[in-house]
C-alpha atoms as a PDB file:
ATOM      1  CA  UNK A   1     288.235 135.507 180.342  1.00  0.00           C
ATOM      2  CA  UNK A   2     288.498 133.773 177.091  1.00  0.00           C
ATOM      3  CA  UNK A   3     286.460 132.620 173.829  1.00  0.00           C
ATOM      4  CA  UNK A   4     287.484 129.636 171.952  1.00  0.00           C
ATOM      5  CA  UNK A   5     285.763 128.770 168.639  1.00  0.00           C
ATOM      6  CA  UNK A   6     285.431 125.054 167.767  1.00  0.00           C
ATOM      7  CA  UNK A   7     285.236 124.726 163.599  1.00  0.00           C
ATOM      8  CA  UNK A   8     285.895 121.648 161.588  1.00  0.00           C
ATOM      9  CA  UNK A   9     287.119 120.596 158.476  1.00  0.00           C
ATOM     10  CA  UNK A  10     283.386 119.832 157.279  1.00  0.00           C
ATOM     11  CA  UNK A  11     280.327 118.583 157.970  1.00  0.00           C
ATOM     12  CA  UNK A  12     280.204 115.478 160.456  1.00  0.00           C
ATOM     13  CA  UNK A  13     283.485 115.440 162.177  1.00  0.00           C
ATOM     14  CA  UNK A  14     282.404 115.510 165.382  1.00  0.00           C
ATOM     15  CA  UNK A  15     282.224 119.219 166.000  1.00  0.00           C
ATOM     16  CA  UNK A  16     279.423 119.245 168.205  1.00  0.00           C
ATOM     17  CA  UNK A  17     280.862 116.465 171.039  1.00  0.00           C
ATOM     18  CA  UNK A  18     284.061 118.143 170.635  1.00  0.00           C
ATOM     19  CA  UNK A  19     282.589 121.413 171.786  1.00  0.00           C
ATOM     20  CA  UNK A  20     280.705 119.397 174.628  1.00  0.00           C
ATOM     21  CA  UNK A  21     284.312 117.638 175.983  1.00  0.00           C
ATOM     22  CA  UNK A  22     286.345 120.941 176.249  1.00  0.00           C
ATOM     23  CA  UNK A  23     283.276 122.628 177.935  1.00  0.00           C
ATOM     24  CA  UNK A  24     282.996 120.009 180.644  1.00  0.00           C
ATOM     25  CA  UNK A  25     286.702 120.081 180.854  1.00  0.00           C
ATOM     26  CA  UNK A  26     286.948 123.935 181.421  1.00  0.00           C
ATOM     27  CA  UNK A  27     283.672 123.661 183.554  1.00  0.00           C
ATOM     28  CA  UNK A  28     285.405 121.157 185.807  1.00  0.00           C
ATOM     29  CA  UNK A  29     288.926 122.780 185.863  1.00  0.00           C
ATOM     30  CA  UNK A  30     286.794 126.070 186.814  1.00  0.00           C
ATOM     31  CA  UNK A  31     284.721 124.356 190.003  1.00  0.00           C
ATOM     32  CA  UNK A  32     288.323 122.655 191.218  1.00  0.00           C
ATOM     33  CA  UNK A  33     289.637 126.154 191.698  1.00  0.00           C
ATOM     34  CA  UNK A  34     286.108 127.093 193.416  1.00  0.00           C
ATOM     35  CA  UNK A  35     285.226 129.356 190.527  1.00  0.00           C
ATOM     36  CA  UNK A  36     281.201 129.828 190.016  1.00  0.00           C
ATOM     37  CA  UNK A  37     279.353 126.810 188.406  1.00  0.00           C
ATOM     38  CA  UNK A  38     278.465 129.550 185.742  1.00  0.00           C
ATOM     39  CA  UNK A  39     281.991 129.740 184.298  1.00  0.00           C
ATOM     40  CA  UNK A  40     281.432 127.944 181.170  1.00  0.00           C
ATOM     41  CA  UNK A  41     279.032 129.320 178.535  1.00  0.00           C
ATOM     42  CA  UNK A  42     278.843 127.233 175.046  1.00  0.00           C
ATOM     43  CA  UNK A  43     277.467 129.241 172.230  1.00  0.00           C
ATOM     44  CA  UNK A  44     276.323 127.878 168.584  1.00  0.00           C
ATOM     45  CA  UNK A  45     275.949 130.708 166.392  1.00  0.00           C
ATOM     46  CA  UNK A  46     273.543 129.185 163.859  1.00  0.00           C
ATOM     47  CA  UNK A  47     271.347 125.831 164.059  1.00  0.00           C
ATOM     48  CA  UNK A  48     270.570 124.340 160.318  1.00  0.00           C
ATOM     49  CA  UNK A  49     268.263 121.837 159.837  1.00  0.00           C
ATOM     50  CA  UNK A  50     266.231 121.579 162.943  1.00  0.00           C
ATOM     51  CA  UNK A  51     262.640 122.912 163.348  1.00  0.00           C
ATOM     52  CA  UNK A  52     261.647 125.335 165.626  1.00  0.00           C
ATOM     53  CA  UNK A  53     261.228 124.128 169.179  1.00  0.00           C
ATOM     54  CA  UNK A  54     262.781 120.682 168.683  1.00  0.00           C
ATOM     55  CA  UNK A  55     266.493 119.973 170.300  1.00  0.00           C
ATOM     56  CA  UNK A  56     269.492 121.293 168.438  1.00  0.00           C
ATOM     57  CA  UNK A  57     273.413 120.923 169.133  1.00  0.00           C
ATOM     58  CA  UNK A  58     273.283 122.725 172.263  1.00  0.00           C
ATOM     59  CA  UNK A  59     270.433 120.067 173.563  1.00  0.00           C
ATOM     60  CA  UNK A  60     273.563 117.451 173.090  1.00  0.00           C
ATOM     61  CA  UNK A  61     276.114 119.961 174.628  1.00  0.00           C
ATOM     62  CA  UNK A  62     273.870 120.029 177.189  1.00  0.00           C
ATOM     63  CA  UNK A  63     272.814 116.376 177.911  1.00  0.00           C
ATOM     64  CA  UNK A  64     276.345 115.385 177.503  1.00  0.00           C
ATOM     65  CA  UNK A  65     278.346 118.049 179.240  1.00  0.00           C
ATOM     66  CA  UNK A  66     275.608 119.169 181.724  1.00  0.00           C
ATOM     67  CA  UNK A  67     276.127 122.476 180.875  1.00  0.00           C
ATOM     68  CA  UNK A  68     273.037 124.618 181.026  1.00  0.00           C
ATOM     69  CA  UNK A  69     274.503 128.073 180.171  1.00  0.00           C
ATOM     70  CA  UNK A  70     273.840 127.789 176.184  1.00  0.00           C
ATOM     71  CA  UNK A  71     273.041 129.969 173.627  1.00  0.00           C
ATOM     72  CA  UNK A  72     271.620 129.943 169.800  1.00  0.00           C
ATOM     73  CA  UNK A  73     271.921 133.144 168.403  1.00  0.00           C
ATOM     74  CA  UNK A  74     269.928 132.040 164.880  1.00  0.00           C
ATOM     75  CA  UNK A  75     267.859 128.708 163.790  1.00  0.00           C
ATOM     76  CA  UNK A  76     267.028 127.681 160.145  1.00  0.00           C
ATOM     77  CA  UNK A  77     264.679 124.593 159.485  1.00  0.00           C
ATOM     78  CA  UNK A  78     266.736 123.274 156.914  1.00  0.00           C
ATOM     79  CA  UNK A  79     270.079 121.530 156.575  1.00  0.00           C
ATOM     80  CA  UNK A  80     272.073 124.205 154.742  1.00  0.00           C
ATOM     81  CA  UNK A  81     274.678 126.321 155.286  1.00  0.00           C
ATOM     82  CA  UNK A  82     273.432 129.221 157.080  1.00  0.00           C
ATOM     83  CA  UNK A  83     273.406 131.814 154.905  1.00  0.00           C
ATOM     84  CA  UNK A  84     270.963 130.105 152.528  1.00  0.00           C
ATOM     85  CA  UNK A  85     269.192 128.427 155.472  1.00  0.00           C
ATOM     86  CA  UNK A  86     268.722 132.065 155.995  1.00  0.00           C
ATOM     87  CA  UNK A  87     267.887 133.105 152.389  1.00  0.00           C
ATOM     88  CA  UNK A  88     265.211 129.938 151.838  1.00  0.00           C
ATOM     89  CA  UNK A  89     263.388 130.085 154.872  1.00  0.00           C
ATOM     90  CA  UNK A  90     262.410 133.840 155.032  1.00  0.00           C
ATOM     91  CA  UNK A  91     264.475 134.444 158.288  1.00  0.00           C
ATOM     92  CA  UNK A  92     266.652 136.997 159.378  1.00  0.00           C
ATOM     93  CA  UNK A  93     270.732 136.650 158.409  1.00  0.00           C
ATOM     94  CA  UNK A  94     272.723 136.618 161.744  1.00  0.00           C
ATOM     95  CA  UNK A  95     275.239 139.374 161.227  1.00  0.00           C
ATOM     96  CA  UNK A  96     278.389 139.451 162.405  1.00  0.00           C
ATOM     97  CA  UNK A  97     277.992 142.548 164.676  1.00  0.00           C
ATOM     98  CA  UNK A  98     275.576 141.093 166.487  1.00  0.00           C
ATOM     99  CA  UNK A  99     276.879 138.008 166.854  1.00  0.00           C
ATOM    100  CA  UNK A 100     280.119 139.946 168.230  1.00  0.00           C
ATOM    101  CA  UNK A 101     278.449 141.746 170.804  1.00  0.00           C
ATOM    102  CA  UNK A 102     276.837 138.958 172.091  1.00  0.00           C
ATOM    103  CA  UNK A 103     280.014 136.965 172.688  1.00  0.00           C
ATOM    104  CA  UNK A 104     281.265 140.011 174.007  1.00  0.00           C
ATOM    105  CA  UNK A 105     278.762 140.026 176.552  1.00  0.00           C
ATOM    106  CA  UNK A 106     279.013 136.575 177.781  1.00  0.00           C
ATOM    107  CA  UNK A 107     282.652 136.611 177.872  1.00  0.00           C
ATOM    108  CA  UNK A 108     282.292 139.606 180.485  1.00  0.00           C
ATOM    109  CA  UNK A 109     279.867 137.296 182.629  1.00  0.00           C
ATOM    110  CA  UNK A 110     282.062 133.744 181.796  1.00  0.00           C
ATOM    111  CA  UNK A 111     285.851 132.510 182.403  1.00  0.00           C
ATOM    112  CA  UNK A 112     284.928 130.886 178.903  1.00  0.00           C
ATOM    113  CA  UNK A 113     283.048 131.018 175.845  1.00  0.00           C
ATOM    114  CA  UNK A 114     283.071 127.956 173.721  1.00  0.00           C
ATOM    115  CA  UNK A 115     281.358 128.710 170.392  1.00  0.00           C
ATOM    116  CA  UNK A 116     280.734 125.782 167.703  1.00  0.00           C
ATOM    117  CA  UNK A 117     280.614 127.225 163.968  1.00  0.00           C
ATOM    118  CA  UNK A 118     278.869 125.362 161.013  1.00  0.00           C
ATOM    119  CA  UNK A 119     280.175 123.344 158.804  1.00  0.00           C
ATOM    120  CA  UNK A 120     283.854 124.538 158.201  1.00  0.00           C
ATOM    121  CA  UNK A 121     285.884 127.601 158.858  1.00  0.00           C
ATOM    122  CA  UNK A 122     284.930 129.492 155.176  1.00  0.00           C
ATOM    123  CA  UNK A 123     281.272 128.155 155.355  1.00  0.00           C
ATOM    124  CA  UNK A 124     279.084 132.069 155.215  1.00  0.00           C
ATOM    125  CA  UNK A 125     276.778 133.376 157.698  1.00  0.00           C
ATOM    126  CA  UNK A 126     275.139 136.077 155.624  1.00  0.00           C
ATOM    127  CA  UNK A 127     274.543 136.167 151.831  1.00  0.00           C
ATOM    128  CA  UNK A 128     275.852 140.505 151.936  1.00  0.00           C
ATOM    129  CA  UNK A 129     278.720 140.229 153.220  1.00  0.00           C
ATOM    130  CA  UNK A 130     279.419 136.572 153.730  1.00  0.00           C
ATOM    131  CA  UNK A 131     281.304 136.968 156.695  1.00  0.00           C
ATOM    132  CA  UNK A 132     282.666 133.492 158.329  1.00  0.00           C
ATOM    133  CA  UNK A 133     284.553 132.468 161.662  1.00  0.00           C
ATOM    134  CA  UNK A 134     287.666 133.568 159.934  1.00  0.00           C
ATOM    135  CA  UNK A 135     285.777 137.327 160.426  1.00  0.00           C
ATOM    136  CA  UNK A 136     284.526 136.293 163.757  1.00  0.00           C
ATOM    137  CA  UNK A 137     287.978 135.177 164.874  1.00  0.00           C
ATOM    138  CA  UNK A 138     289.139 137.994 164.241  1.00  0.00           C
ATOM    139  CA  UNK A 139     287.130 140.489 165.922  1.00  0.00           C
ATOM    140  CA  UNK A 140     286.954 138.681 169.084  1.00  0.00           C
ATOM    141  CA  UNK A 141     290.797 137.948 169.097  1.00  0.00           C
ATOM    142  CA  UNK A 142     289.398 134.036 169.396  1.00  0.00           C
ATOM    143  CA  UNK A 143     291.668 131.452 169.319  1.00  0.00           C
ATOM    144  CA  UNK A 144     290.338 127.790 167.203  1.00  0.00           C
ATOM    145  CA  UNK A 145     289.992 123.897 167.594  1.00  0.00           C
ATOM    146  CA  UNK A 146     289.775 122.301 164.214  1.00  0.00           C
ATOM    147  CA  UNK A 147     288.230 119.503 164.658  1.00  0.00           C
ATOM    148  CA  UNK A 148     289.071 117.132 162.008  1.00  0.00           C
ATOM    149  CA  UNK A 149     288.137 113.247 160.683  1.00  0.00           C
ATOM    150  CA  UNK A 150     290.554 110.585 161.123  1.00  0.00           C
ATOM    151  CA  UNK A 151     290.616 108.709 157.698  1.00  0.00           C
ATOM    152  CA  UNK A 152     291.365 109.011 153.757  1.00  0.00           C
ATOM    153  CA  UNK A 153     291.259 112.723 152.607  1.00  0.00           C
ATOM    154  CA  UNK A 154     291.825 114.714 155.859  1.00  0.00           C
ATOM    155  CA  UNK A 155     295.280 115.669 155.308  1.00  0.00           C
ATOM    156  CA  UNK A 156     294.136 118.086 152.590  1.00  0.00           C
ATOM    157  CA  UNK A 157     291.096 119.090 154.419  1.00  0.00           C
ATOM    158  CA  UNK A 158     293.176 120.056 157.435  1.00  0.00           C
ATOM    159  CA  UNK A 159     296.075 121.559 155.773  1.00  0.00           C
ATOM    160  CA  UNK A 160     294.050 124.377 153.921  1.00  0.00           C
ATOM    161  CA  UNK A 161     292.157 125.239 157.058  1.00  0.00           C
ATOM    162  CA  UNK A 162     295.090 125.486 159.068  1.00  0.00           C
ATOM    163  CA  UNK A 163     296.948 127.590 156.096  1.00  0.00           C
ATOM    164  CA  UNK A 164     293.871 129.471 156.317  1.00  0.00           C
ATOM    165  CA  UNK A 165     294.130 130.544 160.247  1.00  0.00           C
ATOM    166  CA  UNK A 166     297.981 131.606 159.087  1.00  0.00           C
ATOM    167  CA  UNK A 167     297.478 133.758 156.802  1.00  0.00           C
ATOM    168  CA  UNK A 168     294.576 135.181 158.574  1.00  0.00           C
ATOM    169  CA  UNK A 169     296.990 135.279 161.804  1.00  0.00           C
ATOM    170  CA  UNK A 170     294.238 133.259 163.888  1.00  0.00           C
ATOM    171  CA  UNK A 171     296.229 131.463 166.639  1.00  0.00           C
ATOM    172  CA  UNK A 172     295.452 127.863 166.255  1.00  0.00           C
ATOM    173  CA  UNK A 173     295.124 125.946 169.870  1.00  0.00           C
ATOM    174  CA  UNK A 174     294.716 122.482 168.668  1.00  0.00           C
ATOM    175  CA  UNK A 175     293.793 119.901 166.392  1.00  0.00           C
ATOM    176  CA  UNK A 176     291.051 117.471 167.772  1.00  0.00           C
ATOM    177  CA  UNK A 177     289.981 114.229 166.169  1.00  0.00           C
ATOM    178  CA  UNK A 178     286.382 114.115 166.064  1.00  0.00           C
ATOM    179  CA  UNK A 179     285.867 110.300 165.553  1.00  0.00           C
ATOM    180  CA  UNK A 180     288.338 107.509 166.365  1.00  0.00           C
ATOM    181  CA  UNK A 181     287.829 104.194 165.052  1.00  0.00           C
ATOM    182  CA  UNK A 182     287.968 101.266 166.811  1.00  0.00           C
ATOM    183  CA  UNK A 183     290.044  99.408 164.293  1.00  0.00           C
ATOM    184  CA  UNK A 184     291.577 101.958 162.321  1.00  0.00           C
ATOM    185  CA  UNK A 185     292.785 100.820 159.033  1.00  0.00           C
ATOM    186  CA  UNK A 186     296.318 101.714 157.951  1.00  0.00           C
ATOM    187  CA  UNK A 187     295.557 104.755 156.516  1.00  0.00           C
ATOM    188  CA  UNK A 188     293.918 106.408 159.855  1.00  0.00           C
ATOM    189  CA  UNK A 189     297.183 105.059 161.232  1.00  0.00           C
ATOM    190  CA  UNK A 190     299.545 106.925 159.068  1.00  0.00           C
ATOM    191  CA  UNK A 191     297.146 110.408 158.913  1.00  0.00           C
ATOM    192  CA  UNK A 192     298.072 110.602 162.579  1.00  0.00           C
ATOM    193  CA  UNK A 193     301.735 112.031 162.337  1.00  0.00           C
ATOM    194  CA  UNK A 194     300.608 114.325 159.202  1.00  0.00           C
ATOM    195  CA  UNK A 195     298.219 115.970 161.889  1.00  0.00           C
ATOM    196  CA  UNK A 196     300.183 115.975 164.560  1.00  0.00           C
ATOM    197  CA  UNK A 197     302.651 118.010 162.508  1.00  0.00           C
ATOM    198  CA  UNK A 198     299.954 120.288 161.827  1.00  0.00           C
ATOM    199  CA  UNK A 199     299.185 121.147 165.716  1.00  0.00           C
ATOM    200  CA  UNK A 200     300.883 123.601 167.781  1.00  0.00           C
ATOM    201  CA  UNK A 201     303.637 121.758 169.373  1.00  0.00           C
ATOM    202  CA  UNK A 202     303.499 118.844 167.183  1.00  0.00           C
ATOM    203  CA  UNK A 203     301.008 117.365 169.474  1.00  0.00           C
ATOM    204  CA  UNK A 204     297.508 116.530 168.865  1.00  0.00           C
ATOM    205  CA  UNK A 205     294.929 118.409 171.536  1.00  0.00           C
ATOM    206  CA  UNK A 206     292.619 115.188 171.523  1.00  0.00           C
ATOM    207  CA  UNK A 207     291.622 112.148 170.217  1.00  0.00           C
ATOM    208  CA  UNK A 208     287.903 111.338 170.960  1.00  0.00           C
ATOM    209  CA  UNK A 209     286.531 108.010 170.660  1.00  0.00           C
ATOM    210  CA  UNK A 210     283.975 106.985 167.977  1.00  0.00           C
ATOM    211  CA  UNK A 211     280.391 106.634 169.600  1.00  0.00           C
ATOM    212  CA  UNK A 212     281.749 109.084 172.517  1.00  0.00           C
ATOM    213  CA  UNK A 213     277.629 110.566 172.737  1.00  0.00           C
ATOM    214  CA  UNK A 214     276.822 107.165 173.372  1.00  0.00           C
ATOM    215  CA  UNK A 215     279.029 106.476 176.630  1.00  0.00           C
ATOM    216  CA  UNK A 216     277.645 106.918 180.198  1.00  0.00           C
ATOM    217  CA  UNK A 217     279.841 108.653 181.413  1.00  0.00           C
ATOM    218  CA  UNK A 218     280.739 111.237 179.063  1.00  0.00           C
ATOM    219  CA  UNK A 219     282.519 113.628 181.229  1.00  0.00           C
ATOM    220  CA  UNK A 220     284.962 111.130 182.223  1.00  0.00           C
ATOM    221  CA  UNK A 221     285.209 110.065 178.650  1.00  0.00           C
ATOM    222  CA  UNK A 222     286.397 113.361 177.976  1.00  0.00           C
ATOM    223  CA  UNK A 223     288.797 113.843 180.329  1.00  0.00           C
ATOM    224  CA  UNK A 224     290.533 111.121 178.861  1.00  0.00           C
ATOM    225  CA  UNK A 225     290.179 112.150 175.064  1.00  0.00           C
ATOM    226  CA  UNK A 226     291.810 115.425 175.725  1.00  0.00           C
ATOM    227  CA  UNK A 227     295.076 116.674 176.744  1.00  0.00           C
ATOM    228  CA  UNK A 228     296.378 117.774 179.585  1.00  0.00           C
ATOM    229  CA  UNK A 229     296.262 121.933 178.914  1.00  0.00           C
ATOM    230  CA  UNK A 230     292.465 121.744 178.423  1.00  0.00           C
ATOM    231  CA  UNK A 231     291.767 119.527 181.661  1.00  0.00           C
ATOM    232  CA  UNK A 232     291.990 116.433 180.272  1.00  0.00           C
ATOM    233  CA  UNK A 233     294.336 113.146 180.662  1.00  0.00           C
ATOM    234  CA  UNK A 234     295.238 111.955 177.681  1.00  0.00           C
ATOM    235  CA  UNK A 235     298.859 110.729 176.587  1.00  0.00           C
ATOM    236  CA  UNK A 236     299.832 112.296 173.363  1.00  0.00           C
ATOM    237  CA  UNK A 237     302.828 110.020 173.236  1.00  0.00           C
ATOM    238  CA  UNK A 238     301.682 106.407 174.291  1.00  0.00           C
ATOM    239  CA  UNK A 239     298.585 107.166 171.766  1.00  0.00           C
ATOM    240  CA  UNK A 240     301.742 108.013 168.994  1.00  0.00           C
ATOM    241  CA  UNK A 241     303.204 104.737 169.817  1.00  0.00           C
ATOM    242  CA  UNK A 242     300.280 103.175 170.161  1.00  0.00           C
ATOM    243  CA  UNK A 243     298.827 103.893 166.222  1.00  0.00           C
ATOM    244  CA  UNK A 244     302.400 104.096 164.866  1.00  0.00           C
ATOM    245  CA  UNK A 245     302.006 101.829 161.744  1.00  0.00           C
END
């Protein structure tokens, strides 16, 4: 039994099909060794910026990964981070201890709990004690995707976060790119070693396509976009040679 958070290096890099791909990954690993269809629980701790009652994240996790065992622990109407989400619409603060339980008790029930953060790794949950996945990490003993973009500026981005999980002692278990172009312009091109580098083992843990919620057949897709040691198919090196500018 496991828990894997999924963070990202900000808003809009894909966090949220990234999270759906290594679920149906682990889900389909888990029913070739005639595990329970259960096996596979996906968790998003808060949902910003979507009104009560209409689909969220996990709705997309869902419809893409056909994975029903989901769970929201909080929901804020509007598109903030969630501790002033929290703070603006009247609503209760999810607090850590609670949220830690409640992984706790899935992971008990699941071979693996897949939980998407918000935003990025330092991005608070509670205005008291602003406690982040870096706290939630570490309670749990979680291990993190970061799932980063593939263009001008994410070298930075990625390099604090993963300086971050150091110093913190989080184990990183992979950098995922969130959004592949299909004609990536030279600087995409060159970013790709600089992540790489990055990554446990020098090796990047995916590299989804861009308009991957659009494809029909998304589990497949997935497969393909990830490596090997989270179900998937894909060739680390021939994608190296492939981009090398």
């Amino acid at each position: 039994m496991s828990v894997l958070i999924v963070t990202g290096t900000g808003t809009d890099v894909g966090k949220t099909v990234t999270t759906a791909a290594l679920a149906a990954c682990a889900q389909a690993q888990a029913q070739a060794q005639a595990r329970t269809p259960g096996s596979v629980a996906v968790v998003k701790l808060a949902q910003t910026g979507v009104r009560p009652g209409a689909p969220g994240d996990l709705a997309e996790v869902t419809r893409l990964s056909g994975i029903t065992e989901v769970h929201e622990f909080a929901r804020y109407p509007d598109p903030l981070s969630p501790h002033h989400a929290a703070q603006v619409s009247g609503r209760p603060e999810l607090e850590q201890g609670d949220a830690v339980m409640r992984v706790l008790d899935l992971e008990s029930r699941h071979d693996l709990v897949v939980i998407e953060g918000a935003g990025g790794l330092l991005v608070p949950f509670t205005s008291s004690d602003r406690w982040t996945l870096v706290d939630l990490a570490s309670s749990l003993r979680a291990g993190v995707v970061v799932v980063v973009a593939a263009g001008l500026g994410t070298i930075n981005h990625t390099a604090l976060t993963v300086e971050r999980l150091a110093e913190d002692r989080i184990e990183l278990r992979g950098i995922v790119i969130g959004s592949w172009p299909t004609r990536p312009d030279l600087a995409t091109r060159c970013n790709v070693s600089d992540l790489a580098a990055m990554a446990p083992d020098g090796a990047l843990a995916g590299v989804l396509p861009a308009g991957m919620a659009t494809v029909r057949d998304f589990r497949k897709q997935a497969r393909a976009a990830l490596a090997p040691r989270w179900g998937g198919t894909f060739d680390w090196p021939a994608f190296q040679a492939a981009v090398r500018p």
